[in-house]
PDB file of N, CA and C in Angstrom:
ATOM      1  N   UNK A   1       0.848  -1.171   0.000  1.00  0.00           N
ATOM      2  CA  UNK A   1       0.000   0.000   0.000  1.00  0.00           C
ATOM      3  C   UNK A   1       0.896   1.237   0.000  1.00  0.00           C
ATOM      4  N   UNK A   2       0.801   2.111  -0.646  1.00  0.00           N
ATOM      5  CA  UNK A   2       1.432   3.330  -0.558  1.00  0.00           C
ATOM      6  C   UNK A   2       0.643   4.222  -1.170  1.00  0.00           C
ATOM      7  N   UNK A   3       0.763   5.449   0.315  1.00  0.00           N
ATOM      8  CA  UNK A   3      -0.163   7.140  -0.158  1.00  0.00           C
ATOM      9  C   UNK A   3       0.438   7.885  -0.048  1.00  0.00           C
ATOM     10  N   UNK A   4       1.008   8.207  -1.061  1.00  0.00           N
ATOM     11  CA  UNK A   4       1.793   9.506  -1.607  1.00  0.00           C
ATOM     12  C   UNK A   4       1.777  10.715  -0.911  1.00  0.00           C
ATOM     13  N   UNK A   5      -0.019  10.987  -0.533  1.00  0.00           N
ATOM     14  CA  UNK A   5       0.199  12.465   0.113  1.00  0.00           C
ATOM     15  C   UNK A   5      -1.347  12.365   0.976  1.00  0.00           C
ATOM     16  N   UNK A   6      -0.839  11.997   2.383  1.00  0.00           N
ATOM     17  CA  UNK A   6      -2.259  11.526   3.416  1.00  0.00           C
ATOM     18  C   UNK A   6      -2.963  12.732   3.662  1.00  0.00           C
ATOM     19  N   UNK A   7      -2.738  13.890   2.931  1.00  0.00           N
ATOM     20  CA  UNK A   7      -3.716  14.669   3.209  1.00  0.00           C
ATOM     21  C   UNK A   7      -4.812  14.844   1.817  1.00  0.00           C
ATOM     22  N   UNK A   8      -4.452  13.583   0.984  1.00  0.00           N
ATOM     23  CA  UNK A   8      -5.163  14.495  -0.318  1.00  0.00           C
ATOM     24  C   UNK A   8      -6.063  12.769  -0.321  1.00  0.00           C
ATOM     25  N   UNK A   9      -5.783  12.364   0.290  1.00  0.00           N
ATOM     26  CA  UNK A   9      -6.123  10.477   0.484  1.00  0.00           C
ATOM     27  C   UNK A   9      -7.579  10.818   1.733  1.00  0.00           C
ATOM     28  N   UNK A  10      -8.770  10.281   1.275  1.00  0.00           N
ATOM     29  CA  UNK A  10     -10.215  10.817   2.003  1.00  0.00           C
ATOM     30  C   UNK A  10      -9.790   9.777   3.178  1.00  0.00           C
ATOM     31  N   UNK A  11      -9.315   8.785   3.164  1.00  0.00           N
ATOM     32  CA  UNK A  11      -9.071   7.455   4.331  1.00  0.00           C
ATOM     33  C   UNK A  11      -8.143   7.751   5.151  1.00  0.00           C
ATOM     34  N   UNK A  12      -7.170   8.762   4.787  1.00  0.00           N
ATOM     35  CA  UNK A  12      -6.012   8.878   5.795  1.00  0.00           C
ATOM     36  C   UNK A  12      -6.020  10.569   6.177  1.00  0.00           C
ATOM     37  N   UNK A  13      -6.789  11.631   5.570  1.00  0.00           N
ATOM     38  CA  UNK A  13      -6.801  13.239   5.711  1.00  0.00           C
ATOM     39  C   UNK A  13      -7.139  13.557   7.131  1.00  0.00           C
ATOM     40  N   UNK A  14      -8.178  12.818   7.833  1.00  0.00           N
ATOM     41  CA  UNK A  14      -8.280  12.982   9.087  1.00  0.00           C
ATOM     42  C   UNK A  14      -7.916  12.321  10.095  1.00  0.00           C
ATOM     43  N   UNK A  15      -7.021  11.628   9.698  1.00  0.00           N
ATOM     44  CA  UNK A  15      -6.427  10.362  10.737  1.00  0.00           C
ATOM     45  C   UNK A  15      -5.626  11.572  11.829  1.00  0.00           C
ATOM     46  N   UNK A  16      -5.565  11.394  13.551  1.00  0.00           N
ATOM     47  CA  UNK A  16      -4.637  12.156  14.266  1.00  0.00           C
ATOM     48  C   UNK A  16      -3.276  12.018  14.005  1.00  0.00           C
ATOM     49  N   UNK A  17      -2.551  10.907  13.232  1.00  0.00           N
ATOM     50  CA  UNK A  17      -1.340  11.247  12.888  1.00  0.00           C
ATOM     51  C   UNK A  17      -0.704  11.903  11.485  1.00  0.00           C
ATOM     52  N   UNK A  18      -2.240  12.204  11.452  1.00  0.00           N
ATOM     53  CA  UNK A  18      -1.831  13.118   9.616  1.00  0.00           C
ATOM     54  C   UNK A  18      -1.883  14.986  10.287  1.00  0.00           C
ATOM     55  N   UNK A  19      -3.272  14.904  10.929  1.00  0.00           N
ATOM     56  CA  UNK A  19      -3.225  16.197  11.590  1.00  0.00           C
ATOM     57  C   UNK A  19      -2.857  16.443  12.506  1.00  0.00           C
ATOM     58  N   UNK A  20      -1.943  15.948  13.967  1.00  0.00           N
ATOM     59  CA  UNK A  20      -1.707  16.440  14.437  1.00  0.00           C
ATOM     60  C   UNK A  20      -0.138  15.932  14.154  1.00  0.00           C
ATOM     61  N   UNK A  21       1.165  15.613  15.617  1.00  0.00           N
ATOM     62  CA  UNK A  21       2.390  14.976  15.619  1.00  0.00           C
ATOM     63  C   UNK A  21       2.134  13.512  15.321  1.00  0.00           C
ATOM     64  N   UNK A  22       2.594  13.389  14.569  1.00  0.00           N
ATOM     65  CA  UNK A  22       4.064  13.256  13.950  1.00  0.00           C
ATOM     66  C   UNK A  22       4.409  14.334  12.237  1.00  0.00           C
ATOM     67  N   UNK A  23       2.525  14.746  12.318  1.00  0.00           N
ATOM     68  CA  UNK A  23       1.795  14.552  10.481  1.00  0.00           C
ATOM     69  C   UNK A  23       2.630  14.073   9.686  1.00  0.00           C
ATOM     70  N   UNK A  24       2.544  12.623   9.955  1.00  0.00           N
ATOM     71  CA  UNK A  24       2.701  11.964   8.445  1.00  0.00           C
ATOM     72  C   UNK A  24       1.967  12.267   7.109  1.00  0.00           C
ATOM     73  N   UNK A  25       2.865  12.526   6.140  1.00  0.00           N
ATOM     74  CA  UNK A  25       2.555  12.431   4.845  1.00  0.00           C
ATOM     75  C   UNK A  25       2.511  11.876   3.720  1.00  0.00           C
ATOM     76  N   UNK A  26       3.464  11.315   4.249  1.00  0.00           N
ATOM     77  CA  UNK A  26       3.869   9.775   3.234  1.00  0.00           C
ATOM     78  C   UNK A  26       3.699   8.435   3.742  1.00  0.00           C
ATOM     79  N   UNK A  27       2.863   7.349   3.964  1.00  0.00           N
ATOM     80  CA  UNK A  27       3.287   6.108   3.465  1.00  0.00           C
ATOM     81  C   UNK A  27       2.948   5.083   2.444  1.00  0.00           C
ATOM     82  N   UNK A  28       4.535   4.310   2.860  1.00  0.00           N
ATOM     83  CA  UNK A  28       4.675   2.992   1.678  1.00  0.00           C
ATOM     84  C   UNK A  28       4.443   1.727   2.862  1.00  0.00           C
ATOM     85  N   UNK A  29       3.711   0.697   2.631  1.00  0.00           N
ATOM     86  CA  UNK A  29       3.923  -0.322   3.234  1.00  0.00           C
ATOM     87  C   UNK A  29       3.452  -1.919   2.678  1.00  0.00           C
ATOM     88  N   UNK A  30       4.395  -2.945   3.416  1.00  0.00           N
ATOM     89  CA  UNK A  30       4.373  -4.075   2.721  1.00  0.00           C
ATOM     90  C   UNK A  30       3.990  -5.250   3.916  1.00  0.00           C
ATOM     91  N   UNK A  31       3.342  -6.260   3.937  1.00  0.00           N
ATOM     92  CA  UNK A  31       2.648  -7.008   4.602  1.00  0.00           C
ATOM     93  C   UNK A  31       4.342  -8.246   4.939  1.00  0.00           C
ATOM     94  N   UNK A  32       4.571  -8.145   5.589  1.00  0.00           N
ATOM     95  CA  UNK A  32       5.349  -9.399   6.741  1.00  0.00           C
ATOM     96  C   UNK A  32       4.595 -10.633   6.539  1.00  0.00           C
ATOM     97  N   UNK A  33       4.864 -11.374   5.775  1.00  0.00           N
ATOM     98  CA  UNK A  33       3.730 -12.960   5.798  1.00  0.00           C
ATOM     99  C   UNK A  33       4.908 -13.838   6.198  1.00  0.00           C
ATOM    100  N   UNK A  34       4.925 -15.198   6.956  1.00  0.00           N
ATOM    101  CA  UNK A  34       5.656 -16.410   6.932  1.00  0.00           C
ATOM    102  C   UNK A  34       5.013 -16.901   6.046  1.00  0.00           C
ATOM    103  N   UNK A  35       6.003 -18.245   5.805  1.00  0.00           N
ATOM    104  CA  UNK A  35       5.885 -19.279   4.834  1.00  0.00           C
ATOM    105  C   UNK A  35       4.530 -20.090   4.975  1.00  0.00           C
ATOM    106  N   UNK A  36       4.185 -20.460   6.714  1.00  0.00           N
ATOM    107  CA  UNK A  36       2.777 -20.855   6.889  1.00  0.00           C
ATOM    108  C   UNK A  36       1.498 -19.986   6.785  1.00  0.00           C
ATOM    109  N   UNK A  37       1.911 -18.761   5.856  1.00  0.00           N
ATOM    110  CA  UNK A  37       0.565 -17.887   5.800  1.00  0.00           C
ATOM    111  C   UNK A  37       0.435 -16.845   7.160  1.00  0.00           C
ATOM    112  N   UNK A  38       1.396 -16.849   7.988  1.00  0.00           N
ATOM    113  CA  UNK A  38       0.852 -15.842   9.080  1.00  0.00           C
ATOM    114  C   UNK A  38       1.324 -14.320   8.495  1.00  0.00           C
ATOM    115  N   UNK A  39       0.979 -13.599   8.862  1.00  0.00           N
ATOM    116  CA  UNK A  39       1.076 -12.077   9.078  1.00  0.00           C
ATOM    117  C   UNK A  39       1.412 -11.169   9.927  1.00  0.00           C
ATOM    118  N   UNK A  40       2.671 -11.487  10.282  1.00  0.00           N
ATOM    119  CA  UNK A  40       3.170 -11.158  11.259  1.00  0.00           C
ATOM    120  C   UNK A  40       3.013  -9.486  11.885  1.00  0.00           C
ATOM    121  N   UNK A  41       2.942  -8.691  10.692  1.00  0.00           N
ATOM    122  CA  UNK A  41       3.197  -7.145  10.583  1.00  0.00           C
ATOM    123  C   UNK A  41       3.382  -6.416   9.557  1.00  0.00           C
ATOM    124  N   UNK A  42       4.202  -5.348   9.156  1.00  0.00           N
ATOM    125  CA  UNK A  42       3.801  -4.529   8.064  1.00  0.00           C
ATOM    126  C   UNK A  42       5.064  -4.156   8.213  1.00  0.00           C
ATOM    127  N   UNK A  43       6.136  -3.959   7.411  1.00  0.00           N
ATOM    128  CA  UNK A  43       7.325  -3.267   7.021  1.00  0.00           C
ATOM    129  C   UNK A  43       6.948  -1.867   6.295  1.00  0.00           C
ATOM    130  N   UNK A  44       7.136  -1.000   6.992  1.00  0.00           N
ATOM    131  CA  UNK A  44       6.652   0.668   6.387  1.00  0.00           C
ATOM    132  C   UNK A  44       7.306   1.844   6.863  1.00  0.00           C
ATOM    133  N   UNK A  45       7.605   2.590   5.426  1.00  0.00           N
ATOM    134  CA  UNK A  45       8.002   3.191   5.145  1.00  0.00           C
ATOM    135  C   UNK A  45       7.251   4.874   5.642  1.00  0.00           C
ATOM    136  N   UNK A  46       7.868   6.088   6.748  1.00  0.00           N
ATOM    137  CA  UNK A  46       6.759   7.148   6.463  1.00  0.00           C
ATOM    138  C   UNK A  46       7.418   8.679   6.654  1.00  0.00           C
ATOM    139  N   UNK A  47       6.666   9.520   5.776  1.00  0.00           N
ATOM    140  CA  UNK A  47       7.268  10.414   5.960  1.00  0.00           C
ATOM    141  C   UNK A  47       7.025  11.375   6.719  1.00  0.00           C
ATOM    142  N   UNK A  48       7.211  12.817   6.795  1.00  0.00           N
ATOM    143  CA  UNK A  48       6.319  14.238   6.979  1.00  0.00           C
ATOM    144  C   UNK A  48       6.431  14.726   5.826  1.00  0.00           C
ATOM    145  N   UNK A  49       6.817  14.541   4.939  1.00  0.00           N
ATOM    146  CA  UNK A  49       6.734  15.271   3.747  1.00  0.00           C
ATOM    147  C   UNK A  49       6.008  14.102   2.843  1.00  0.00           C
ATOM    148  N   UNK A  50       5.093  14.376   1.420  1.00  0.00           N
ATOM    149  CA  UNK A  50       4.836  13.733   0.537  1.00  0.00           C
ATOM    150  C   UNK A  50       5.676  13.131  -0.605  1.00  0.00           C
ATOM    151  N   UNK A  51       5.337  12.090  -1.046  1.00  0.00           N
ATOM    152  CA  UNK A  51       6.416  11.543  -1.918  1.00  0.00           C
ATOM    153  C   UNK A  51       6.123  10.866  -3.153  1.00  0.00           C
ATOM    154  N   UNK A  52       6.476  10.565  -4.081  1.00  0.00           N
ATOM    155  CA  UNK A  52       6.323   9.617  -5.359  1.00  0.00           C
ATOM    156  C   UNK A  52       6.300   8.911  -5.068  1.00  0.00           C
ATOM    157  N   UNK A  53       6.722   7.435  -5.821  1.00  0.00           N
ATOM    158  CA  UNK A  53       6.918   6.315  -5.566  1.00  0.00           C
ATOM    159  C   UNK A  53       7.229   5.068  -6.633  1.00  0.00           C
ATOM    160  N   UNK A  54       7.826   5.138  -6.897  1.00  0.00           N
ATOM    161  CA  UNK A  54       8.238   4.826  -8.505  1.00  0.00           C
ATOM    162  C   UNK A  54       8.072   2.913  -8.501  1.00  0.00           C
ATOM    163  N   UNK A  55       7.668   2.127  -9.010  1.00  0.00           N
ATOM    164  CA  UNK A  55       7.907   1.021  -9.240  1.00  0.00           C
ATOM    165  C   UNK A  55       8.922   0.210  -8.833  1.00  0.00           C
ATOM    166  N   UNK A  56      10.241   0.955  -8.868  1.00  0.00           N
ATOM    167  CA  UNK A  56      11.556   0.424  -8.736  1.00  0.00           C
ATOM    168  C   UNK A  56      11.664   0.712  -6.860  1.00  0.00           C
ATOM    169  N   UNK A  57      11.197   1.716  -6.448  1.00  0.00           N
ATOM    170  CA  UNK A  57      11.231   2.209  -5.217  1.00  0.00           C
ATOM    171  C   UNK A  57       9.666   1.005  -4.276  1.00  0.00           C
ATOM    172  N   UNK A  58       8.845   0.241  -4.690  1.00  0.00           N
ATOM    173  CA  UNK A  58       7.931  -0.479  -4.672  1.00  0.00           C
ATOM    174  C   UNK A  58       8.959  -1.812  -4.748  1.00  0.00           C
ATOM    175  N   UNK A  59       9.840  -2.214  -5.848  1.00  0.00           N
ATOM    176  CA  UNK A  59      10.324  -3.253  -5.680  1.00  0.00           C
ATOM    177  C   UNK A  59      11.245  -3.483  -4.668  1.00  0.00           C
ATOM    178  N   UNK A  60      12.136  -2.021  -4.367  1.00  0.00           N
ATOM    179  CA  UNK A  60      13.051  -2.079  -3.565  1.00  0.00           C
ATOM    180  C   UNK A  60      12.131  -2.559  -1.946  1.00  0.00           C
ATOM    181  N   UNK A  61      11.315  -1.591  -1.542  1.00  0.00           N
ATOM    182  CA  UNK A  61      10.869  -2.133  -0.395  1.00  0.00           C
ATOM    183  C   UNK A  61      10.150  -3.386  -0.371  1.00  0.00           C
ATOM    184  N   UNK A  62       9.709  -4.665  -1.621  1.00  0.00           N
ATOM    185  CA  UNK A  62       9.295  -5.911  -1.391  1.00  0.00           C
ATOM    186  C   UNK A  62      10.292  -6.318  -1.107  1.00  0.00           C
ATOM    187  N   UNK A  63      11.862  -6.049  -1.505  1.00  0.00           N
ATOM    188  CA  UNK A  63      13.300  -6.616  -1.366  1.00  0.00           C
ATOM    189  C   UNK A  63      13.496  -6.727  -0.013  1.00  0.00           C
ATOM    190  N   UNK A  64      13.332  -5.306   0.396  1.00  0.00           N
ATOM    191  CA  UNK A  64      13.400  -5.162   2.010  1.00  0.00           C
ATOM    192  C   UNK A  64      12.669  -6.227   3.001  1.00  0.00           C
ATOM    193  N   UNK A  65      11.166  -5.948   2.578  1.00  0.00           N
ATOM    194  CA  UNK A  65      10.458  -6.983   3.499  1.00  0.00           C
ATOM    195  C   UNK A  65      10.796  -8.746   3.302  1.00  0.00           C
ATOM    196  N   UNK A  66      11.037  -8.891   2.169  1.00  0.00           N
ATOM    197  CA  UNK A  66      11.430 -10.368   1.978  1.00  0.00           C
ATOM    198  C   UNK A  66      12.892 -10.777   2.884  1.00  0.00           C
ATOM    199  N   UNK A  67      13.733  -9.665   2.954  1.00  0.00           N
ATOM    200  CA  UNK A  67      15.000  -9.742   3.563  1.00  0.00           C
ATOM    201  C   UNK A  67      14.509 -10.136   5.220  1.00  0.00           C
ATOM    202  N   UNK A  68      13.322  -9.036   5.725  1.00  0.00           N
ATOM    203  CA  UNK A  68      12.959  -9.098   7.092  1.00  0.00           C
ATOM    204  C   UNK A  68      12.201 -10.395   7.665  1.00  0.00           C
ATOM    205  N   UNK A  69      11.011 -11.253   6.512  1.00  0.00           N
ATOM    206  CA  UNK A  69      10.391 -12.273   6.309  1.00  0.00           C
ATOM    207  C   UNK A  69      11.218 -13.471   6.849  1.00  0.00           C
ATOM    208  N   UNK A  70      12.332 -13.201   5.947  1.00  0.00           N
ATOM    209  CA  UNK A  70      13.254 -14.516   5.751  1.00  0.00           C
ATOM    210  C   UNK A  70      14.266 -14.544   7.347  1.00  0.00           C
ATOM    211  N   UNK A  71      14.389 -13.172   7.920  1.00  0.00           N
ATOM    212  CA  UNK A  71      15.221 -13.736   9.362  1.00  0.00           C
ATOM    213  C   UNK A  71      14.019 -14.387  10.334  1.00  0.00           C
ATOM    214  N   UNK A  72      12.897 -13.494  10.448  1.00  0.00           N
ATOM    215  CA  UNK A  72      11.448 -14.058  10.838  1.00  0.00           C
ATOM    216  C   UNK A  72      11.536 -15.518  10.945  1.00  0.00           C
ATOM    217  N   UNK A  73      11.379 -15.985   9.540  1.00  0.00           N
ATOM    218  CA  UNK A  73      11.557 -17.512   9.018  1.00  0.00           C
ATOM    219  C   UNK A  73      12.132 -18.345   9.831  1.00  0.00           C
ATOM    220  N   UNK A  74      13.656 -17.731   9.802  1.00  0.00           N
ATOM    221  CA  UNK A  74      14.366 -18.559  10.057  1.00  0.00           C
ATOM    222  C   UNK A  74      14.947 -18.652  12.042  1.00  0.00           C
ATOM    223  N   UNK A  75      14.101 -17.579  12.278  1.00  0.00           N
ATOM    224  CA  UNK A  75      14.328 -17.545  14.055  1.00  0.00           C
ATOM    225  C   UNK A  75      13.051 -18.433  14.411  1.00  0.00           C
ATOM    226  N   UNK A  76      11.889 -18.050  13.720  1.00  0.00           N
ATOM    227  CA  UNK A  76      10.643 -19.437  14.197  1.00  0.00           C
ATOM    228  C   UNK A  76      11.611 -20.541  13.617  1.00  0.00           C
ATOM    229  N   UNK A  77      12.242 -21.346  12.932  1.00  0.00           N
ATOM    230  CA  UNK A  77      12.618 -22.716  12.844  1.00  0.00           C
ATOM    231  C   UNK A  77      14.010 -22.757  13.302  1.00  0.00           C
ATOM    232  N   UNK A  78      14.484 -21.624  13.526  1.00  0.00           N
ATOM    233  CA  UNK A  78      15.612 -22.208  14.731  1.00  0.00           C
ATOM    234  C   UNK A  78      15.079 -23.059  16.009  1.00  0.00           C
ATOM    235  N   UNK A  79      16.065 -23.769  15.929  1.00  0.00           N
ATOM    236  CA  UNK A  79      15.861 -24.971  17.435  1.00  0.00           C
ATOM    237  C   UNK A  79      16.063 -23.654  18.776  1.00  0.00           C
ATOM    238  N   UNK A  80      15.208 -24.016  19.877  1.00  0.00           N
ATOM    239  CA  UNK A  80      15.393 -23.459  20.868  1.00  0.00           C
ATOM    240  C   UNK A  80      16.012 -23.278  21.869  1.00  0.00           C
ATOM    241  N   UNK A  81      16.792 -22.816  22.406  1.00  0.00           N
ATOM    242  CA  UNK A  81      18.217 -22.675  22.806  1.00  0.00           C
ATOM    243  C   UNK A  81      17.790 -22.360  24.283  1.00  0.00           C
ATOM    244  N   UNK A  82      18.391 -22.992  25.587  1.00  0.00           N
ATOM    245  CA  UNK A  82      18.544 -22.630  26.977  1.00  0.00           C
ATOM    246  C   UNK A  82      19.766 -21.821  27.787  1.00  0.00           C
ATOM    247  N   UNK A  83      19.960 -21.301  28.075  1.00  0.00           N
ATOM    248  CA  UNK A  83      20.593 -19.938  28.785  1.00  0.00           C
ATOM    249  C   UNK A  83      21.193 -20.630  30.073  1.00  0.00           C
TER     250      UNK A  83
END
């Protein structure tokens, strides 16, 4: 999901973090899934200022979240370790 400019967006113009602190203006965000379908969270991107968002800048942050997915992954199937 990405909104370029949350004040010109009818779903995000009155949200309290568009009008008041932090006013965000920008976000990009990408859904955290594991391999068994869970949904862990949202990897996102935000600004105070408004922004483009180019395709390549869309692929870069699926890159990102797949990078974050995959340690996710791999700490649920790490064996569990005692202290």
């Amino acid at each position: 999901m990405v909104v370029v400019d949350t004040l010109s967006d009818d779903r995000f113009a009155d949200n309290p973090l568009v009008v008041g602190g932090p006013r965000i203006r920008f976000y990009a965000g990408h859904p955290l899934t594991l391999d068994d379908g869970s949904c862990i969270g949202t990897l996102c991107l935000l600004d105070t200022r408004p922004h483009t968002f180019e395709e390549s800048d869309l692929e870069r942050l699926r890159d990102l979240a797949l990078i974050v997915m995959e340690q996710f992954q791999a700490l649920k199937n790490a064996p569990s370790r005692r202290v």
